[in-house]
C-alpha atoms as a PDB file:
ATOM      1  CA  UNK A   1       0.000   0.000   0.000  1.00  0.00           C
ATOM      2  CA  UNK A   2       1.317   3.577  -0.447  1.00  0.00           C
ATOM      3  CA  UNK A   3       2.117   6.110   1.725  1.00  0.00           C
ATOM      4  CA  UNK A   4      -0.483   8.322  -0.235  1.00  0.00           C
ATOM      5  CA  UNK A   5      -3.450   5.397   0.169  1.00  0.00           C
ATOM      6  CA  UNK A   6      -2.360   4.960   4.001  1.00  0.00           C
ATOM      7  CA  UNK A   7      -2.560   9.146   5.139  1.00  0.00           C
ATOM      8  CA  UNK A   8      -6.153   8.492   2.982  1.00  0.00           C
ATOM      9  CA  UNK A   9      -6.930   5.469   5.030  1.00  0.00           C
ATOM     10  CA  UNK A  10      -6.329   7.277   8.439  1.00  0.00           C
ATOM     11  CA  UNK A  11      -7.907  10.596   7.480  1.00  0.00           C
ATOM     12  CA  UNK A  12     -10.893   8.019   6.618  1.00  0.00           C
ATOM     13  CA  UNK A  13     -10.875   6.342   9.989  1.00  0.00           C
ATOM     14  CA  UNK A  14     -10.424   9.922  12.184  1.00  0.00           C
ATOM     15  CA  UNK A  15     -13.641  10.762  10.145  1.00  0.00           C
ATOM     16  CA  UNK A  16     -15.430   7.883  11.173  1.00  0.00           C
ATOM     17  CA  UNK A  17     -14.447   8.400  14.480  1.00  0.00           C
ATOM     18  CA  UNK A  18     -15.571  11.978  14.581  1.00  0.00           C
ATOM     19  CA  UNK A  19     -18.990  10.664  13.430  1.00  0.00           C
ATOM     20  CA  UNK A  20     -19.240   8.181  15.936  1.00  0.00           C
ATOM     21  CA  UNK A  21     -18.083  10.908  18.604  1.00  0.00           C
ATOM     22  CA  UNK A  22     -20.994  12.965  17.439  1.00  0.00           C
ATOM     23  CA  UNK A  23     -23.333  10.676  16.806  1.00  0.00           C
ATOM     24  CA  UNK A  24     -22.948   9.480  20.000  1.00  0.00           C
ATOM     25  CA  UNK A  25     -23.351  12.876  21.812  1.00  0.00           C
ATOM     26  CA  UNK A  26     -26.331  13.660  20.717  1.00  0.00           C
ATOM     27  CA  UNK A  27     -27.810  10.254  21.342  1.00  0.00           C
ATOM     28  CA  UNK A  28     -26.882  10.518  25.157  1.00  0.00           C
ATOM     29  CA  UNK A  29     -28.733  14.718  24.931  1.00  0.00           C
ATOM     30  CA  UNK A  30     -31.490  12.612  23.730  1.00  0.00           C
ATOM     31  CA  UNK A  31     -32.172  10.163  26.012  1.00  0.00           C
ATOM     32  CA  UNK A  32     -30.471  11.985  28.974  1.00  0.00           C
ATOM     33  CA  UNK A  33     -33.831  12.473  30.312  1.00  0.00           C
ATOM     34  CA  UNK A  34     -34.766   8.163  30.142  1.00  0.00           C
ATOM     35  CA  UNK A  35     -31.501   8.034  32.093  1.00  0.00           C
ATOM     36  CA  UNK A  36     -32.533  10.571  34.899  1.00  0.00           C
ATOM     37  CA  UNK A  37     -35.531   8.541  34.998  1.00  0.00           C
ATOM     38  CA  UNK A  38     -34.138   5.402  35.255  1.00  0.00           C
ATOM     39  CA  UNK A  39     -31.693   7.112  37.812  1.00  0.00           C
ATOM     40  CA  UNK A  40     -34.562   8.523  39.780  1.00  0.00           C
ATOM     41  CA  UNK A  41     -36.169   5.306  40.352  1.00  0.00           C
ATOM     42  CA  UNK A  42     -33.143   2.958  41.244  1.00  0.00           C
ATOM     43  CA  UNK A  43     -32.021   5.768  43.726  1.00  0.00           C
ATOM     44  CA  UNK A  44     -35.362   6.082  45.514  1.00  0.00           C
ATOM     45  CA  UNK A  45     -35.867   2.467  45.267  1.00  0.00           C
ATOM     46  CA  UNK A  46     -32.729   1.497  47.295  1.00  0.00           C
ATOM     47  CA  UNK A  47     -33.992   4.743  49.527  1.00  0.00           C
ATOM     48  CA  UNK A  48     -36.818   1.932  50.617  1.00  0.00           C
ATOM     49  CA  UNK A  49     -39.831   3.430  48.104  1.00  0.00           C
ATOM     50  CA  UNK A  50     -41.894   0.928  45.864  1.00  0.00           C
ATOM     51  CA  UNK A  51     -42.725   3.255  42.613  1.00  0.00           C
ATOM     52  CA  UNK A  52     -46.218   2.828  41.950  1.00  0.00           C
ATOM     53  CA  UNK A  53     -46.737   5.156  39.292  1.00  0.00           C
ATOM     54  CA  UNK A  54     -44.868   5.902  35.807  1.00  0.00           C
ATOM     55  CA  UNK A  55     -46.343   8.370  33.250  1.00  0.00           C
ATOM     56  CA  UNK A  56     -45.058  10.206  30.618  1.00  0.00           C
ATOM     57  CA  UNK A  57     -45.974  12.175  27.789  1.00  0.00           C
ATOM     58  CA  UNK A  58     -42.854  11.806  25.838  1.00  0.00           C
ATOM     59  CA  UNK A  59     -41.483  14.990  27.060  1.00  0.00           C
ATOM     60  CA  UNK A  60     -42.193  15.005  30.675  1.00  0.00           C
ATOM     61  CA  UNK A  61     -42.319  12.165  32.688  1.00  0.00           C
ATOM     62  CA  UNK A  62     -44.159  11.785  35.917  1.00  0.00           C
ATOM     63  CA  UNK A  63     -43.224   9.205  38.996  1.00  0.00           C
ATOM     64  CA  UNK A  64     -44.799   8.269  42.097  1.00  0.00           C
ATOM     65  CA  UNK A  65     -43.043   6.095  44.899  1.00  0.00           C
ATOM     66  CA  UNK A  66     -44.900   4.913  48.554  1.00  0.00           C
ATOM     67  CA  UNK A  67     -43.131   4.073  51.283  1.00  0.00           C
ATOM     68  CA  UNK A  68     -45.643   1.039  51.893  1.00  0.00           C
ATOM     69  CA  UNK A  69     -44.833   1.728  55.973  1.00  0.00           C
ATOM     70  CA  UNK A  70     -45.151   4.875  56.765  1.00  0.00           C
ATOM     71  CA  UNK A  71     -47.279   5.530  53.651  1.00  0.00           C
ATOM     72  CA  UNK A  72     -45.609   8.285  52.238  1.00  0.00           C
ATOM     73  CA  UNK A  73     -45.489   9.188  48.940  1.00  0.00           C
ATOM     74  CA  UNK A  74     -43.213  10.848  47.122  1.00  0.00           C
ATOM     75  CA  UNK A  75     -43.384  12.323  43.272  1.00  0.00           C
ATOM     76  CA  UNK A  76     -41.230  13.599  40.810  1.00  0.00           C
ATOM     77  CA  UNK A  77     -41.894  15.260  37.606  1.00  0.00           C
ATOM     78  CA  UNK A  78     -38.622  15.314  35.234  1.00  0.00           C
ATOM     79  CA  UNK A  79     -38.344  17.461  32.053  1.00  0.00           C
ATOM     80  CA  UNK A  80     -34.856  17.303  29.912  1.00  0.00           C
ATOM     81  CA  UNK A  81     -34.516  20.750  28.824  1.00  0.00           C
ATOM     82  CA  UNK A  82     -31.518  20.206  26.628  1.00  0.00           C
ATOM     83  CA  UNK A  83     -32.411  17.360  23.898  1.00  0.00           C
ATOM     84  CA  UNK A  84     -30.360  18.931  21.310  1.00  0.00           C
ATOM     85  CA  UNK A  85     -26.770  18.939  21.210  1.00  0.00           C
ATOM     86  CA  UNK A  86     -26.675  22.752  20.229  1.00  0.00           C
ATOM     87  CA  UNK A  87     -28.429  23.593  23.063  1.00  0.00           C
ATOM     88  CA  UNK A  88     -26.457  21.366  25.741  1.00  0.00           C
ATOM     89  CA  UNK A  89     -23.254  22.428  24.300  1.00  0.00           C
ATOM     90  CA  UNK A  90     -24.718  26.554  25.123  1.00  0.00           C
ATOM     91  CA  UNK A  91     -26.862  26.040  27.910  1.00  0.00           C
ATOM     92  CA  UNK A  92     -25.834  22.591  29.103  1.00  0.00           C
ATOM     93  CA  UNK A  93     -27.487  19.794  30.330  1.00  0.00           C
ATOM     94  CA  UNK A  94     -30.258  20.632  32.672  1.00  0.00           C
ATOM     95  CA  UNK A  95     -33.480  19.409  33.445  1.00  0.00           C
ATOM     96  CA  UNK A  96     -36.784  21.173  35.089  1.00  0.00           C
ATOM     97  CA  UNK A  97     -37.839  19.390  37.869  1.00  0.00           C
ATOM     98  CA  UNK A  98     -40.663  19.144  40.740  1.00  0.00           C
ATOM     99  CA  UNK A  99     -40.217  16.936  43.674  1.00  0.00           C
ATOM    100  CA  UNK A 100     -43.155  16.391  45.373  1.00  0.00           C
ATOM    101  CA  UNK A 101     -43.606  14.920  49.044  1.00  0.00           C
ATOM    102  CA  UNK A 102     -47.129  13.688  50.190  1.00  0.00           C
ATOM    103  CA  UNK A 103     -48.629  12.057  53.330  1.00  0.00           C
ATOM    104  CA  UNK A 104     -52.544  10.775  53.855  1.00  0.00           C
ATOM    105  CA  UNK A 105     -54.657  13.315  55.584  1.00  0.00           C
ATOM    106  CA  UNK A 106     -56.147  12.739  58.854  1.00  0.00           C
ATOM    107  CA  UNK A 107     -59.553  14.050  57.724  1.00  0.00           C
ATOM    108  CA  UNK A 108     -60.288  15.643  54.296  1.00  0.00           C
ATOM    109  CA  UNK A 109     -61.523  19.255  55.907  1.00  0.00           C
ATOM    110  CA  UNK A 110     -57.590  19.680  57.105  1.00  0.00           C
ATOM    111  CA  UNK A 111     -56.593  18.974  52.950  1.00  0.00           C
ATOM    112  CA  UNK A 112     -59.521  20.981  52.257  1.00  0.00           C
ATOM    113  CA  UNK A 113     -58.358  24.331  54.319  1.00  0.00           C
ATOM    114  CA  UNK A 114     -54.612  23.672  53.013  1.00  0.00           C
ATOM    115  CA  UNK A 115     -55.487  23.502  49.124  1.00  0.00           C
ATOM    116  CA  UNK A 116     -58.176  26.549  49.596  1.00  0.00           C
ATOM    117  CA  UNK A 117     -55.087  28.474  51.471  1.00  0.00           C
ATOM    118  CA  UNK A 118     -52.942  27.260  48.627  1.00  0.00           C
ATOM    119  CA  UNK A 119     -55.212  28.203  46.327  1.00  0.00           C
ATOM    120  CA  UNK A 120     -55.109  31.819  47.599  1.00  0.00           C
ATOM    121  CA  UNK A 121     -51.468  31.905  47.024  1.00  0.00           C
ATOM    122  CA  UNK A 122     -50.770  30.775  44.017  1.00  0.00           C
ATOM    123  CA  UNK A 123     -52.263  34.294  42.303  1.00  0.00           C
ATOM    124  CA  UNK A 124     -49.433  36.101  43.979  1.00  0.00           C
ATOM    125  CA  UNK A 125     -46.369  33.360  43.657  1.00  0.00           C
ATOM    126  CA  UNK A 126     -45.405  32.011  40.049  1.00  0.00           C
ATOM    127  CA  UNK A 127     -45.408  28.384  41.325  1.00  0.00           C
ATOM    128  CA  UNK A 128     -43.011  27.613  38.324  1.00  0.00           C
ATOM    129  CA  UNK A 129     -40.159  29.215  40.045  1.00  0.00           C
ATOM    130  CA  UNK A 130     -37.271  27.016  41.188  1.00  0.00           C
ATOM    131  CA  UNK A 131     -37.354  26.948  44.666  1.00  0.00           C
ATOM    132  CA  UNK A 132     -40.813  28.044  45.631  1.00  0.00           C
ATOM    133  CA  UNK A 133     -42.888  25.560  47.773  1.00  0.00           C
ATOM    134  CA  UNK A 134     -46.460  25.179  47.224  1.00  0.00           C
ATOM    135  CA  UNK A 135     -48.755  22.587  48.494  1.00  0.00           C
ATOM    136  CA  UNK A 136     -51.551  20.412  46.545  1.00  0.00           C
ATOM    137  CA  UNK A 137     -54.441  18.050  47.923  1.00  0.00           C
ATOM    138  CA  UNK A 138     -55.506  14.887  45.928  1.00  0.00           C
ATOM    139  CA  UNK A 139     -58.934  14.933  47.729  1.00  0.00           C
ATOM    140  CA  UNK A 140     -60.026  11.072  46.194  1.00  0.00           C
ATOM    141  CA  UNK A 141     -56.765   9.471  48.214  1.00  0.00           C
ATOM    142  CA  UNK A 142     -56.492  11.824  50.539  1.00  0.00           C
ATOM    143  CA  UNK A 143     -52.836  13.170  50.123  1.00  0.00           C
ATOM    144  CA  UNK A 144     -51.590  16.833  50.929  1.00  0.00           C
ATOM    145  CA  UNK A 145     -48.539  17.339  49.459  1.00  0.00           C
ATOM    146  CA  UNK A 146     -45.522  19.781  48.965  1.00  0.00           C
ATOM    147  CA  UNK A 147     -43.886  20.268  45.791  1.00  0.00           C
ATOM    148  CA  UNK A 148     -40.926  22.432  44.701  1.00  0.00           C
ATOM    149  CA  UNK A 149     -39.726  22.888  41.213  1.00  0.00           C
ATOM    150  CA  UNK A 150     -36.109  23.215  40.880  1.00  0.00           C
ATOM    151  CA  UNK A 151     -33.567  23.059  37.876  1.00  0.00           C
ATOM    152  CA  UNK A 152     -31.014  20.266  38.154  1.00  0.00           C
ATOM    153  CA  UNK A 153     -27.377  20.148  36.239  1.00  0.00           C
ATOM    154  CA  UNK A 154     -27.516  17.122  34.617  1.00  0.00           C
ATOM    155  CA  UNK A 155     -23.429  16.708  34.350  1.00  0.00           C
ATOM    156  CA  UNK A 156     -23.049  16.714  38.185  1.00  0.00           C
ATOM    157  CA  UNK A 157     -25.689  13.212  38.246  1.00  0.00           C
ATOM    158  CA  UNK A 158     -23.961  11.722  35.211  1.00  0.00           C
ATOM    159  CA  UNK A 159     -20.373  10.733  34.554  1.00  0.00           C
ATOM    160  CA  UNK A 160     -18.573  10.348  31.030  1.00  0.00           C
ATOM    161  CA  UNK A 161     -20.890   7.321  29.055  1.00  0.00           C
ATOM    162  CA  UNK A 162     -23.947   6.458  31.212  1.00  0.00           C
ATOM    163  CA  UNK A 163     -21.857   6.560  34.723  1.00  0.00           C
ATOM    164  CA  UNK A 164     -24.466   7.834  37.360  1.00  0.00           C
ATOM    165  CA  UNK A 165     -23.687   9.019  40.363  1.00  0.00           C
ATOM    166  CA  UNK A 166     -26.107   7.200  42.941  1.00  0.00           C
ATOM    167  CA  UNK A 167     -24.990   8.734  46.169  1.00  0.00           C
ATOM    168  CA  UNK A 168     -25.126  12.238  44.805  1.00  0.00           C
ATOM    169  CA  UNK A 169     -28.337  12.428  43.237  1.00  0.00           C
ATOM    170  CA  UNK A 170     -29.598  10.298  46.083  1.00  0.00           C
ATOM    171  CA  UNK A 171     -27.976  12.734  48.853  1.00  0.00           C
ATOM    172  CA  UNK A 172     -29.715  15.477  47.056  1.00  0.00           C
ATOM    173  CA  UNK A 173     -33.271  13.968  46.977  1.00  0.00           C
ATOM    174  CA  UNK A 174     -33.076  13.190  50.329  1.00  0.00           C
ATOM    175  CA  UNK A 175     -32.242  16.955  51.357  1.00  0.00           C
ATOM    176  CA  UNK A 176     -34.990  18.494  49.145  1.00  0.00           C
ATOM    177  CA  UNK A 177     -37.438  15.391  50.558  1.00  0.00           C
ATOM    178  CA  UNK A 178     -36.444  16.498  54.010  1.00  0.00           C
ATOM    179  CA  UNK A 179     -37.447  20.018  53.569  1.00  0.00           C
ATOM    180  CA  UNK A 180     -41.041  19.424  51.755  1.00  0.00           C
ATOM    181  CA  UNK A 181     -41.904  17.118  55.050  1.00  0.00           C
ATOM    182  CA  UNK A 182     -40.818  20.127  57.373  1.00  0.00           C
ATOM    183  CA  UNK A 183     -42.913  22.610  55.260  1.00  0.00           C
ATOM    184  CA  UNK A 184     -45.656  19.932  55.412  1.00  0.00           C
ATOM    185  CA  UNK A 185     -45.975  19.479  58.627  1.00  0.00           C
ATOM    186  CA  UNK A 186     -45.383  22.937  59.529  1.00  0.00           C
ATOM    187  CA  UNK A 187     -48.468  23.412  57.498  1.00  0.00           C
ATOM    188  CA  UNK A 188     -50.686  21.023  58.473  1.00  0.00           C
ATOM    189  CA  UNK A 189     -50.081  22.489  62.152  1.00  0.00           C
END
């Protein structure tokens, strides 16, 4: 083989290699949302939840996990906001969020007097704002929960490839989990 037909051969294979690079990046943008999921669940799973709820509309994606003890609930609702590389290469990878913490009402008045409070509230707070705390009632089971929205760096959950990083993403569940059950029972008070 010539020298000529070998530089060809390499210039070929750093091509195909910069395809593959690519190709591959904007695969993992695409599904980095199926891989918070999937991260979600096996985290709050080995946190001692059963999920017994999975949604999604293809774009959002909506869990639900009971802690079949105590009977607390807990729900997340996870929205990739970077699905195109262009846009996690400016912006990066981050993902809207609401993490949700619920427990069964005593008597349906209390749930009642929180959502009508909530209700209230919610024309003077944009309840889309990361960080803000609001509460909800499902009056047919009989949950009051608190939610917060908040926007989560993808590239601090997820390693080069698929690595995730369990304790991390768990560690920072548990805080935000922690808080909603304070506010919640602060409320309910």
């Amino acid at each position: 083989m010539s020298e000529k037909s070998e530089m060809l051969e390499r210039i070929f294979v750093g091509l195909v290699d910069q395809s593959w690079q690519r190709y591959n990046e904007d695969i993992k943008n695409k599904h980095m949302d199926d891989l918070l999921v999937g991260a979600v669940i096996a985290s709050t799973v080995a946190a001692g939840y059963s999920l017994i709820d999975l949604n999604s509309d293809g774009v959002r994606h909506y869990l639900r996990f009971e802690d079949m003890d105590s009977r607390e609930r807990l729900i997340f609702e996870l929205h990739n906001l970077a699905e195109d590389t262009v846009t996690a290469k400016v912006r990066g990878r981050w993902a809207r969020t609401i993490i949700g913490y619920g427990s069964p009402s005593k008597n349906a008045k209390t749930a009642w007097s929180v959502l009508k409070a909530e209700m209230k509230s919610s024309f003077i707070v944009d309840r889309n704002e990361p960080g803000v705390i609001t509460f909800d009632a499902d009056m047919t089971s009989g949950y009051i929960y608190a939610q917060v929205p908040l926007l989560l760096n993808l590239d601090r959950y997820f390693g080069e490839g698929y690595d995730v990083k369990y304790d991390l993403l768990q560690r920072h569940t548990q805080a935000a989990i922690h808080s909603l059950k304070k506010y919640l029972q602060g409320r309910l008070k």
